[in-house]
Protein backbone atom coordinates (compact mmCIF):
# COMPACT_ATOMS: atom_id res chain seq x y z
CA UNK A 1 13.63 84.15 67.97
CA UNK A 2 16.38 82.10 69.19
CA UNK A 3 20.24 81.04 67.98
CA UNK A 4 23.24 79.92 69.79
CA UNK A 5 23.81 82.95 71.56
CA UNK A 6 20.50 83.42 73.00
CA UNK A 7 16.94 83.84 72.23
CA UNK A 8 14.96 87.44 72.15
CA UNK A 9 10.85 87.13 73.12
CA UNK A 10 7.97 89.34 74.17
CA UNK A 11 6.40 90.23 76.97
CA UNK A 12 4.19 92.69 78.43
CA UNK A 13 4.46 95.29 81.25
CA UNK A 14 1.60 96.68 82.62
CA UNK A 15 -0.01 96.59 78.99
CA UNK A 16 2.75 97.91 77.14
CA UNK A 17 4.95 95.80 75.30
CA UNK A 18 9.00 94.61 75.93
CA UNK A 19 11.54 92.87 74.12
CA UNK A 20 13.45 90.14 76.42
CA UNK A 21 16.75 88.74 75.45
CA UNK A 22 17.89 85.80 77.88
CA UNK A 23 21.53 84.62 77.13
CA UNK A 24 22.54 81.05 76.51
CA UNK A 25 24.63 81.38 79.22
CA UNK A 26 24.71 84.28 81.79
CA UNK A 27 27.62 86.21 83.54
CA UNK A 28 28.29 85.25 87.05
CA UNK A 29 28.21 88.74 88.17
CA UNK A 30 24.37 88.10 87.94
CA UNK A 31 24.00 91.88 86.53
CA UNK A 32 21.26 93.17 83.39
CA UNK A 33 21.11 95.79 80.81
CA UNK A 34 17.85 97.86 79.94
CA UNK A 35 17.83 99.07 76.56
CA UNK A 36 15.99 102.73 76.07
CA UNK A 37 15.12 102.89 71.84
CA UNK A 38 14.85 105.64 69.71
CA UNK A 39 12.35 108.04 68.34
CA UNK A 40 12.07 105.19 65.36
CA UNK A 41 11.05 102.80 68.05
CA UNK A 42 13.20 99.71 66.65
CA UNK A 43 14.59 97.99 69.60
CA UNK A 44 17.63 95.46 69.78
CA UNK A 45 15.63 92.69 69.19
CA UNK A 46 16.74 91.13 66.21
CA UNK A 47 19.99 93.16 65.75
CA UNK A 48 22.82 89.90 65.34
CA UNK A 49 25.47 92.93 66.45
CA UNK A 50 23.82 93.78 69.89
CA UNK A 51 22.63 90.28 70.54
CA UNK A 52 26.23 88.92 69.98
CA UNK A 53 27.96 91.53 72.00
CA UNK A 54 25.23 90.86 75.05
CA UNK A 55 25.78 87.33 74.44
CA UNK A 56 29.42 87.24 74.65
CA UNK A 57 28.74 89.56 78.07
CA UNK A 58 26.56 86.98 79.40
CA UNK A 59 24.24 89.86 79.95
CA UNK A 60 20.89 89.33 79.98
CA UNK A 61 18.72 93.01 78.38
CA UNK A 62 14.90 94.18 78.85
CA UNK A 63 14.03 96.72 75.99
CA UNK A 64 10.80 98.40 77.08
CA UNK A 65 8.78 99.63 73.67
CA UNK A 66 8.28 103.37 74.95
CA UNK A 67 6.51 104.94 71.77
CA UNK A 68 7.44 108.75 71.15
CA UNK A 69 8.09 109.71 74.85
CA UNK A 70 11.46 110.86 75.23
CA UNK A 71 11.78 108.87 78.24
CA UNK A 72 11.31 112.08 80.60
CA UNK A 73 9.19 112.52 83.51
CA UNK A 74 6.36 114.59 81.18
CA UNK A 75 3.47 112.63 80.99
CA UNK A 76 3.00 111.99 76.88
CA UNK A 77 -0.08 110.87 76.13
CA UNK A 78 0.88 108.52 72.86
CA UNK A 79 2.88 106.51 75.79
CA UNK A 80 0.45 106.73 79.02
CA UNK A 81 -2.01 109.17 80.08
CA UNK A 82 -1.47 108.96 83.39
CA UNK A 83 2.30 107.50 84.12
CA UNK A 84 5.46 108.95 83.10
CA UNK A 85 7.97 107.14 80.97
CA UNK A 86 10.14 107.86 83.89
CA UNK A 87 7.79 106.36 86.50
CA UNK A 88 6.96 103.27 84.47
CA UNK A 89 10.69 102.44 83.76
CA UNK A 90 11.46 102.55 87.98
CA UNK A 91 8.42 101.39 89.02
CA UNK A 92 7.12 98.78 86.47
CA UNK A 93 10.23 97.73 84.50
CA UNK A 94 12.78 97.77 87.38
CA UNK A 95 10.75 95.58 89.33
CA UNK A 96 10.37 93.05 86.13
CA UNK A 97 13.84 93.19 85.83
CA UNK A 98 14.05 91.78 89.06
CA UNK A 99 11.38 89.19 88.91
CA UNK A 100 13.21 87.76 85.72
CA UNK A 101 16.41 87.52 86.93
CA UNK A 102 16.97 88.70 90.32
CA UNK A 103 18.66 91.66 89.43
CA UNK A 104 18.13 94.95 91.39
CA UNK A 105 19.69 98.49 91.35
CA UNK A 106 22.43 98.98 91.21
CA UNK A 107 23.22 95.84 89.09
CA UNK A 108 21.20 97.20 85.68
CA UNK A 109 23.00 99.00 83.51
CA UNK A 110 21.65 101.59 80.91
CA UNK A 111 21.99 102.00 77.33
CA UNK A 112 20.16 104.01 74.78
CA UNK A 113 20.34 105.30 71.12
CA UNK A 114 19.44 108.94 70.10
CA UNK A 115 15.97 109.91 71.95
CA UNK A 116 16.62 106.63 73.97
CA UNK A 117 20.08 107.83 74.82
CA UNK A 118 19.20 110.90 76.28
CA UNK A 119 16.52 108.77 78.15
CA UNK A 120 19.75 106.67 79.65
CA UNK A 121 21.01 109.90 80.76
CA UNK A 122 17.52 111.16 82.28
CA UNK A 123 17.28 108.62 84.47
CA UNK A 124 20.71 108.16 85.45
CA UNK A 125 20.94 111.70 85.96
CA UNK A 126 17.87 112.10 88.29
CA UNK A 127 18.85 108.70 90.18
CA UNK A 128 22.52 108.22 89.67
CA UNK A 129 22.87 105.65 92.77
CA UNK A 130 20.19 103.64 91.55
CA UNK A 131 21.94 103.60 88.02
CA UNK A 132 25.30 104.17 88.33
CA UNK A 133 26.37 102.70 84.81
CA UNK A 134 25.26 104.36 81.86
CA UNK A 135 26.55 104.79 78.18
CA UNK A 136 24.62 106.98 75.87
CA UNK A 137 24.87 106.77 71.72
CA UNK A 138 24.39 109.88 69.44
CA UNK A 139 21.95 110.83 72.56
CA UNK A 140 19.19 113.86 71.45
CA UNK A 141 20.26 116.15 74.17
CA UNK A 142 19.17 118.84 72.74
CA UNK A 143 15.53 117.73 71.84
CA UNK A 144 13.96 120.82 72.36
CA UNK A 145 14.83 121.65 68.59
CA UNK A 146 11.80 119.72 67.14
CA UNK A 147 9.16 121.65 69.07
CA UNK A 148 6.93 122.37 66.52
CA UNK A 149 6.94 119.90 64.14
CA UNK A 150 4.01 118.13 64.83
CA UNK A 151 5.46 115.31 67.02
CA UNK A 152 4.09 114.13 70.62
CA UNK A 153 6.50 116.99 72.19
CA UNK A 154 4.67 119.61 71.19
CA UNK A 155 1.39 118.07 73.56
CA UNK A 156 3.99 117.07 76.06
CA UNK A 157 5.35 120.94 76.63
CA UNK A 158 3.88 124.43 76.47
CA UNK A 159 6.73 125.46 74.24
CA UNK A 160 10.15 124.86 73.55
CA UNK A 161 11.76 126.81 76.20
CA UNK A 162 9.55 124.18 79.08
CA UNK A 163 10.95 121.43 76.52
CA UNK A 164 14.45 122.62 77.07
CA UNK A 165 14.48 123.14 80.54
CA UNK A 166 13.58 119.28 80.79
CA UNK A 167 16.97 118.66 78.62
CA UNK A 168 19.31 116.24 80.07
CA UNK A 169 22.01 118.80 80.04
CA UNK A 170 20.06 121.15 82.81
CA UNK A 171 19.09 117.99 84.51
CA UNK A 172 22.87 117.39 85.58
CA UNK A 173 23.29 117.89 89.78
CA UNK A 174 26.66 118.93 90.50
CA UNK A 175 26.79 116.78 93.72
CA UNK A 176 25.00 113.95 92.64
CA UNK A 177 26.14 111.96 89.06
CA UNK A 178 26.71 108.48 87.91
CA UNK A 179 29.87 106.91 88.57
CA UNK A 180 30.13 105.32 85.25
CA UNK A 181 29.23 107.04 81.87
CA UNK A 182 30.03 106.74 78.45
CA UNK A 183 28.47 109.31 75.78
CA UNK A 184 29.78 108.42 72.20
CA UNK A 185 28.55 110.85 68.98
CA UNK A 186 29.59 110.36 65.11
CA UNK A 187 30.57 114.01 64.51
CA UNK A 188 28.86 113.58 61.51
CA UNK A 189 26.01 113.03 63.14
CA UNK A 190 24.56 116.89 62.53
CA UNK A 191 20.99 117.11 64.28
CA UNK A 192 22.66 115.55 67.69
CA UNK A 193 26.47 116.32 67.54
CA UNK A 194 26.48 119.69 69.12
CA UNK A 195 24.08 119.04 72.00
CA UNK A 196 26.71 116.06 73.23
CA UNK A 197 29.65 118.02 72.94
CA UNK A 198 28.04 120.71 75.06
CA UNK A 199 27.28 118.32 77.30
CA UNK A 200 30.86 116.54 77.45
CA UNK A 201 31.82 120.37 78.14
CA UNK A 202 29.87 120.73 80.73
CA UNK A 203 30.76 117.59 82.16
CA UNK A 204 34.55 118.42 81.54
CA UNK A 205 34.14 121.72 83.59
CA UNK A 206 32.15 120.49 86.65
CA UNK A 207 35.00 118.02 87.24
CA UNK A 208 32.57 115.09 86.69
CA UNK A 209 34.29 111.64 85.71
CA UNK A 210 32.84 110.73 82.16
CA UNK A 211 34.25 108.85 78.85
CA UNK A 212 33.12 109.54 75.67
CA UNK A 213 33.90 109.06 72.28
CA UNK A 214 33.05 111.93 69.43
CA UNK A 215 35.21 111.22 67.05
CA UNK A 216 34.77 108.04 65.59
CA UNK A 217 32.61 108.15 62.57
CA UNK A 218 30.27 105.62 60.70
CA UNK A 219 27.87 106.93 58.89
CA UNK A 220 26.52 109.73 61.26
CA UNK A 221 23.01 109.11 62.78
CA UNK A 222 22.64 105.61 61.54
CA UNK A 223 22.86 102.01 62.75
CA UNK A 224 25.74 101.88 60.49
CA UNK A 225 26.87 103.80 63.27
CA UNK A 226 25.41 102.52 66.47
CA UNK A 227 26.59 99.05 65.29
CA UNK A 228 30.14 99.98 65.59
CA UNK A 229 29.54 101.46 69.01
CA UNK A 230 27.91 98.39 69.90
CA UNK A 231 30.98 96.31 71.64
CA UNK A 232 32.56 99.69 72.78
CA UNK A 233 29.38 100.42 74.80
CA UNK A 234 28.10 96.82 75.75
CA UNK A 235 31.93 96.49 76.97
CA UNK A 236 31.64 99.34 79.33
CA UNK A 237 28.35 98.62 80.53
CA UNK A 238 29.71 94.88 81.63
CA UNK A 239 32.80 95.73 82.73
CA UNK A 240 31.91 99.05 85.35
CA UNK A 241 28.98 96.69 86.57
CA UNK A 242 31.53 94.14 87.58
């Protein structure tokens, strides 16, 4: 798929598919986004919003197709039985990132909508110098709240107290953050809503640097939604690379 701002193709990374989108023309700063989706696995790949805001970046973006994971360090078997989403996005992905373009930490920024926003945040969180840009939309922080409805989490954790200890919002180090983060939240949004603004409070009373955004609405938990977001975050992501 290719236009005047770019052109989106496929690859594959260690068996498991990606979405590549390579600019028409790239940014100077030499610097790449990674995309984390969500729990409906569509990527950015053919979104004309996106793809013109990256475009306009010069940013060149690797969207890794991550099945029902939840992008945590739990092993879920509908992903990998034997390598964590986690694992596979520093030590596959990372290093693909870097054999496309010759971009390295800390020169990739992360996005990521709903379960891939709280992914953003998981890895950010557990390597923040690695990844110190990252903007989160309508993240699922609190994703412990569909334990037992059928879904790969339930395999992937004994119950939902051992899924909610692996919640972004206990994974925060007091000492140890990234720089640059931007969590944004319709507050119509009402499965994910709460979670972030717990987690903006939290954030607020540890004295850790943040920006967020939870009161522009769009259509709650939609793309309606995450379209609108799309130059505020994309912006964000370019400019605290830089």
């Amino acid at each position: 798929m290719s236009d005047l701002t770019g052109t989106w193709t496929q690859i594959v990374i260690d068996g498991k598919t990606a979405d590549v989108f390579e600019p028409s023309h790239r940014s100077d700063q030499n610097h790449a986004v990674l995309h984390l989706h969500g729990h409906g696995l569509e990527t950015l790949k053919g979104n004309a919003v996106f793809t013109a805001e990256l475009a306009r970046r010069g940013l060149p973006c690797l969207c890794p197709h991550g099945k029902r994971s939840w992008w945590t360090e739990t092993l879920c078997r509908e992903f990998d039985h034997e390598m964590s989403p986690l694992v596979f996005l520093r030590e596959r992905v990372v290093p693909q990132i870097a054999k496309l373009w010759d971009v390295r930490p800390p020169g990739i920024g992360l996005i990521g909508i709903s379960m891939g926003g709280q992914g953003a945040l998981q890895l950010a969180y557990r390597y923040a110098r690695e990844f110190p840009v990252v903007a989160a939309i309508s993240p699922a922080v609190d994703f412990h709240n569909l334990y037992g409805q059928g879904l790969p989490l339930d395999e992937m954790f004994s119950n939902r107290e051992h899924a909610r200890q692996q919640t972004v919002t206990l994974r925060l180090h007091p000492m140890s953050w990234p720089r640059h983060q931007l969590l944004v939240c319709d507050p119509a949004d009402t499965e994910w809503f709460d979670g972030v603004e717990r987690l903006v409070s939290k954030l607020s009373s540890s004295g850790i640097l943040f920006e967020a955004d939870l009161e522009t609405t769009a259509g709650g938990h939609s793309w309606d939604y995450f379209n609108r977001m799309a130059e505020r975050v994309i912006g964000f992501v370019s400019e605290r690379l830089e």
